[in-house]
N, C-alpha and C. Protein backbone atom coordinates (compact mmCIF):
# COMPACT_ATOMS: atom_id res chain seq x y z
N UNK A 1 2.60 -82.51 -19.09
CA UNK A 1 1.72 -81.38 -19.35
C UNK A 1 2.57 -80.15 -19.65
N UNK A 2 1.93 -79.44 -20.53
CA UNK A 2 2.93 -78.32 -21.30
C UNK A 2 2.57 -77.20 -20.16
N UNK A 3 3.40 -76.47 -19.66
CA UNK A 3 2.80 -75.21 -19.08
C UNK A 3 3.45 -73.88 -19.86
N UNK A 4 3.04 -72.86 -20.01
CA UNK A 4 3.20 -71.64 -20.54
C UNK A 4 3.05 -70.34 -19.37
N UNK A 5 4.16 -69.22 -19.57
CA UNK A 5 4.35 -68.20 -18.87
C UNK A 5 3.17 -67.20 -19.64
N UNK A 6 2.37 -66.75 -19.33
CA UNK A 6 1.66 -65.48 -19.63
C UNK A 6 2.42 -64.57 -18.85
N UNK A 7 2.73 -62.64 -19.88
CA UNK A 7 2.61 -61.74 -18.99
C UNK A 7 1.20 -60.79 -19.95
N UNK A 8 0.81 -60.75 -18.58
CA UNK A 8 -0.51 -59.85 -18.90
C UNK A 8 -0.01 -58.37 -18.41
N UNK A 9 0.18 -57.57 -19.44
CA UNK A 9 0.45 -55.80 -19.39
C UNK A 9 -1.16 -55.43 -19.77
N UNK A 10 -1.89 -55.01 -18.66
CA UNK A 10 -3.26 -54.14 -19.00
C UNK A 10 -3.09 -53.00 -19.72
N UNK A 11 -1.78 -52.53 -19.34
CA UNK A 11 -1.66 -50.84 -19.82
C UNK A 11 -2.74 -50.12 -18.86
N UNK A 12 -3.66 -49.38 -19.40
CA UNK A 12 -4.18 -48.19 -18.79
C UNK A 12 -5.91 -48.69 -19.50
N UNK A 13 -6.53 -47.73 -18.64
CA UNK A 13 -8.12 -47.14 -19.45
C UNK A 13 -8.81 -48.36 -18.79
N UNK A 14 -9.63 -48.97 -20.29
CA UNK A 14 -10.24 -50.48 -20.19
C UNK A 14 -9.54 -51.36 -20.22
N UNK A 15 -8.25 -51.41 -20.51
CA UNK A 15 -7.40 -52.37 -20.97
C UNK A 15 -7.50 -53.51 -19.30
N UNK A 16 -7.38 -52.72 -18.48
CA UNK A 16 -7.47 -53.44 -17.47
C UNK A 16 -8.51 -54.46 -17.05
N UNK A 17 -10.05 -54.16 -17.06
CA UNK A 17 -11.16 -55.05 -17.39
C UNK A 17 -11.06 -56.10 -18.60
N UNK A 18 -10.61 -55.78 -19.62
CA UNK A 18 -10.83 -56.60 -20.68
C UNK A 18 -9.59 -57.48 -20.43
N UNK A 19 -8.43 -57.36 -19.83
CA UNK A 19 -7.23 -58.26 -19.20
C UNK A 19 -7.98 -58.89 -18.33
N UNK A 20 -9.03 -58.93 -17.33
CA UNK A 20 -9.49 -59.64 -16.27
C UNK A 20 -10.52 -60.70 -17.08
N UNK A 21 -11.11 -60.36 -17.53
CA UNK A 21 -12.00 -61.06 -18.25
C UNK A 21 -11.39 -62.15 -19.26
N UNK A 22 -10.10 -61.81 -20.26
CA UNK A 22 -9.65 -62.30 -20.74
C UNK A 22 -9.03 -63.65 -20.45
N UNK A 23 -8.38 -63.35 -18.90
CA UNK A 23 -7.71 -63.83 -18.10
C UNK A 23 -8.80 -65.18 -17.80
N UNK A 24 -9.87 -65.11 -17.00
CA UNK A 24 -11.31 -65.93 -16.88
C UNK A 24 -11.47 -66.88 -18.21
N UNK A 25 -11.25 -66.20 -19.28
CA UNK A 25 -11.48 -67.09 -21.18
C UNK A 25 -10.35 -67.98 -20.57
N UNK A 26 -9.27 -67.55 -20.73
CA UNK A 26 -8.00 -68.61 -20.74
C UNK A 26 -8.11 -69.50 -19.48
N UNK A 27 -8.14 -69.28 -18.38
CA UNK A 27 -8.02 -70.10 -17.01
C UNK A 27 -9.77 -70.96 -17.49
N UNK A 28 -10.47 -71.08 -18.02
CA UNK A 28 -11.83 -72.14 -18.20
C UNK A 28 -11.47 -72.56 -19.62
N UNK A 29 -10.45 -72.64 -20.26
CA UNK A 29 -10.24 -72.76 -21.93
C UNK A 29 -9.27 -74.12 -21.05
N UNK A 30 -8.21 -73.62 -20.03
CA UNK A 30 -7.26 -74.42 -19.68
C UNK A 30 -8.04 -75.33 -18.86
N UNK A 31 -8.65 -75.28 -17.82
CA UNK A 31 -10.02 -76.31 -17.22
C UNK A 31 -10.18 -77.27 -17.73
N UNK A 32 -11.17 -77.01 -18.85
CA UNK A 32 -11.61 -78.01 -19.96
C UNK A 32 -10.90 -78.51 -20.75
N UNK A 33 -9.36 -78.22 -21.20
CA UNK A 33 -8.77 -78.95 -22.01
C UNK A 33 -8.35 -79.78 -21.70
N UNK A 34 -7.39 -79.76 -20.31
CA UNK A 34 -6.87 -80.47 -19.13
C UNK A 34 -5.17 -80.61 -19.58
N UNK A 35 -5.06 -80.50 -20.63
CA UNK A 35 -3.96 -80.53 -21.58
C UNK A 35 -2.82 -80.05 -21.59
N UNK A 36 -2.35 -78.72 -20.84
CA UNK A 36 -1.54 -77.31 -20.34
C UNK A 36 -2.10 -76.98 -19.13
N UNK A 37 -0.88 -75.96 -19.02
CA UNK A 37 -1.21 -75.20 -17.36
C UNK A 37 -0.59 -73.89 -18.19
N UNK A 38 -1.07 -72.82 -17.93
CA UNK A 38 -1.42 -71.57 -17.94
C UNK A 38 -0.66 -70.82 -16.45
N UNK A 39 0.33 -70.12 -16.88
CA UNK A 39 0.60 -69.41 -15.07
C UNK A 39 1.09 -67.42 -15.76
N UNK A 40 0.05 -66.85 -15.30
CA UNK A 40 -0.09 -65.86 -15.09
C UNK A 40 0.75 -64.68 -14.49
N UNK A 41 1.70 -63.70 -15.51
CA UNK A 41 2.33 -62.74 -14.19
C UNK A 41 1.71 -61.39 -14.70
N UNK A 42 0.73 -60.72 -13.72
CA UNK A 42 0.33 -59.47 -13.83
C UNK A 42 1.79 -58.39 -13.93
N UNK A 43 1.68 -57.41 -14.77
CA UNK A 43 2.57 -56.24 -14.91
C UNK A 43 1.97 -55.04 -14.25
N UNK A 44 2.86 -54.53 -13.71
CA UNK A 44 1.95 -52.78 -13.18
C UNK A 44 2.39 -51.75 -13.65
N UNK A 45 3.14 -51.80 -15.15
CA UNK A 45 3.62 -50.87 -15.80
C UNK A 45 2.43 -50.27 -16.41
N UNK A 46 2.44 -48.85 -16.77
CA UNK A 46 1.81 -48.13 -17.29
C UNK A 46 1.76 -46.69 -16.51
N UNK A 47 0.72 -45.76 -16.65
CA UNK A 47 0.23 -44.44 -16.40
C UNK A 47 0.54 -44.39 -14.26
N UNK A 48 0.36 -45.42 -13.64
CA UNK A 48 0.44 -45.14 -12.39
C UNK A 48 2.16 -45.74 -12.12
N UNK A 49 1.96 -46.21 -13.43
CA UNK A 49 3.87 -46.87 -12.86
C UNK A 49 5.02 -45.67 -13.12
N UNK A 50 4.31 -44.82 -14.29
CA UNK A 50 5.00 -43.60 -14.37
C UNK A 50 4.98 -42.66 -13.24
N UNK A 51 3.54 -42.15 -12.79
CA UNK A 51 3.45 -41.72 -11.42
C UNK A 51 4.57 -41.97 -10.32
N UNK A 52 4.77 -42.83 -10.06
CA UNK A 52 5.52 -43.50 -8.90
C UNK A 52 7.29 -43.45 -10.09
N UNK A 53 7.53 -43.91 -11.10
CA UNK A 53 8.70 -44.23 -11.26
C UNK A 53 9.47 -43.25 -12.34
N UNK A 54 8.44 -42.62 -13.11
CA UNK A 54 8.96 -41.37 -13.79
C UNK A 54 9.60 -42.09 -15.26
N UNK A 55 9.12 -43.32 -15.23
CA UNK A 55 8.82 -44.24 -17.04
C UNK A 55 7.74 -44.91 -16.71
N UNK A 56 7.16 -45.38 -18.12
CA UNK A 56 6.17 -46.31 -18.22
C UNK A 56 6.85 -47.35 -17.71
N UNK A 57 7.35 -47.94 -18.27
CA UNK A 57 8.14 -49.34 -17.72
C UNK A 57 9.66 -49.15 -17.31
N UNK A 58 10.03 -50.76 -16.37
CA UNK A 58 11.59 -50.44 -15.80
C UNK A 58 12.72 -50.35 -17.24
N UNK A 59 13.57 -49.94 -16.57
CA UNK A 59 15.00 -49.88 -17.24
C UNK A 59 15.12 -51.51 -18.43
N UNK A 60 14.59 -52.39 -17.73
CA UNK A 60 15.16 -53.58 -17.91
C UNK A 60 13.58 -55.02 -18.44
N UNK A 61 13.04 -53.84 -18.74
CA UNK A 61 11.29 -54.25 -19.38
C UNK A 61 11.52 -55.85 -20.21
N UNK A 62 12.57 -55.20 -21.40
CA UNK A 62 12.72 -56.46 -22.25
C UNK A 62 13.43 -57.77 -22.36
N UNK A 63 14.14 -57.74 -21.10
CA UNK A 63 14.94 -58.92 -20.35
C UNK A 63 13.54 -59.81 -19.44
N UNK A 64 12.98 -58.18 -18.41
CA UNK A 64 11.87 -59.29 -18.39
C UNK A 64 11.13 -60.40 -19.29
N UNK A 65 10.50 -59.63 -19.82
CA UNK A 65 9.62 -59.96 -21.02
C UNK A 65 9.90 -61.33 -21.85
N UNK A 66 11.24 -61.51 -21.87
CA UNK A 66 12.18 -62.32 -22.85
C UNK A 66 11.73 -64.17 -21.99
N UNK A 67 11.56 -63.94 -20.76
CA UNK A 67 11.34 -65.02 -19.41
C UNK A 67 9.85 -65.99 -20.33
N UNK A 68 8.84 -64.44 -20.79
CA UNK A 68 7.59 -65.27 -20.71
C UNK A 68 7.43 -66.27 -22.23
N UNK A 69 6.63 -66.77 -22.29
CA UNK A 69 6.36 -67.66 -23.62
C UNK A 69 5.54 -66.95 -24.67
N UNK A 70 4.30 -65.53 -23.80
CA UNK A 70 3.52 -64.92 -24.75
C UNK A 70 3.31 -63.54 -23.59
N UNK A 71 3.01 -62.73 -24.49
CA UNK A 71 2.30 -61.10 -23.94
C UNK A 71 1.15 -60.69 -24.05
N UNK A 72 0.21 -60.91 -23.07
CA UNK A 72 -1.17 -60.24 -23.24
C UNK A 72 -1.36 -58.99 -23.17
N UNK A 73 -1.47 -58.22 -24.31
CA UNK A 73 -1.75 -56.39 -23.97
C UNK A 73 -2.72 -56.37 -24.13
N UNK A 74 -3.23 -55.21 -22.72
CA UNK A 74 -4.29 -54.92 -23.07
C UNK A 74 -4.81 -53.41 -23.74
């Protein structure tokens, strides 16, 4: 079975609802196919990550990033 890294970045606003919901499409898309596994890493970069860290994202964002297979923005 194939599995795939999601990172889900909500960003800010709605982006965050429409990442949750999105999230629900893919985890019942993966259900029914039976085919893949789907594994999920939430990001907390954005508008409150600046708050607290004084950037949107860390020093080292695109090393993360480089780990997953795809990027969900929201």
């Amino acid at each position: 079975m194939n599995s795939y890294r999601i990172a889900i970045y909500p960003g800010d606003g709605i982006g965050k609802e429409v990442c949750d919901q999105a999230v629900r499409v893919l985890q019942h898309v993966q259900q029914q196919e039976g085919s893949f596994q789907l594994q999920f890493s939430w990001l907390p970069w954005g508008c409150d990550y600046y708050s607290q860290h004084g950037s949107v994202v860390p020093d080292d964002y695109l090393e993360q990033l480089k780990t997953f297979d795809a990027i969900f923005l929201g």
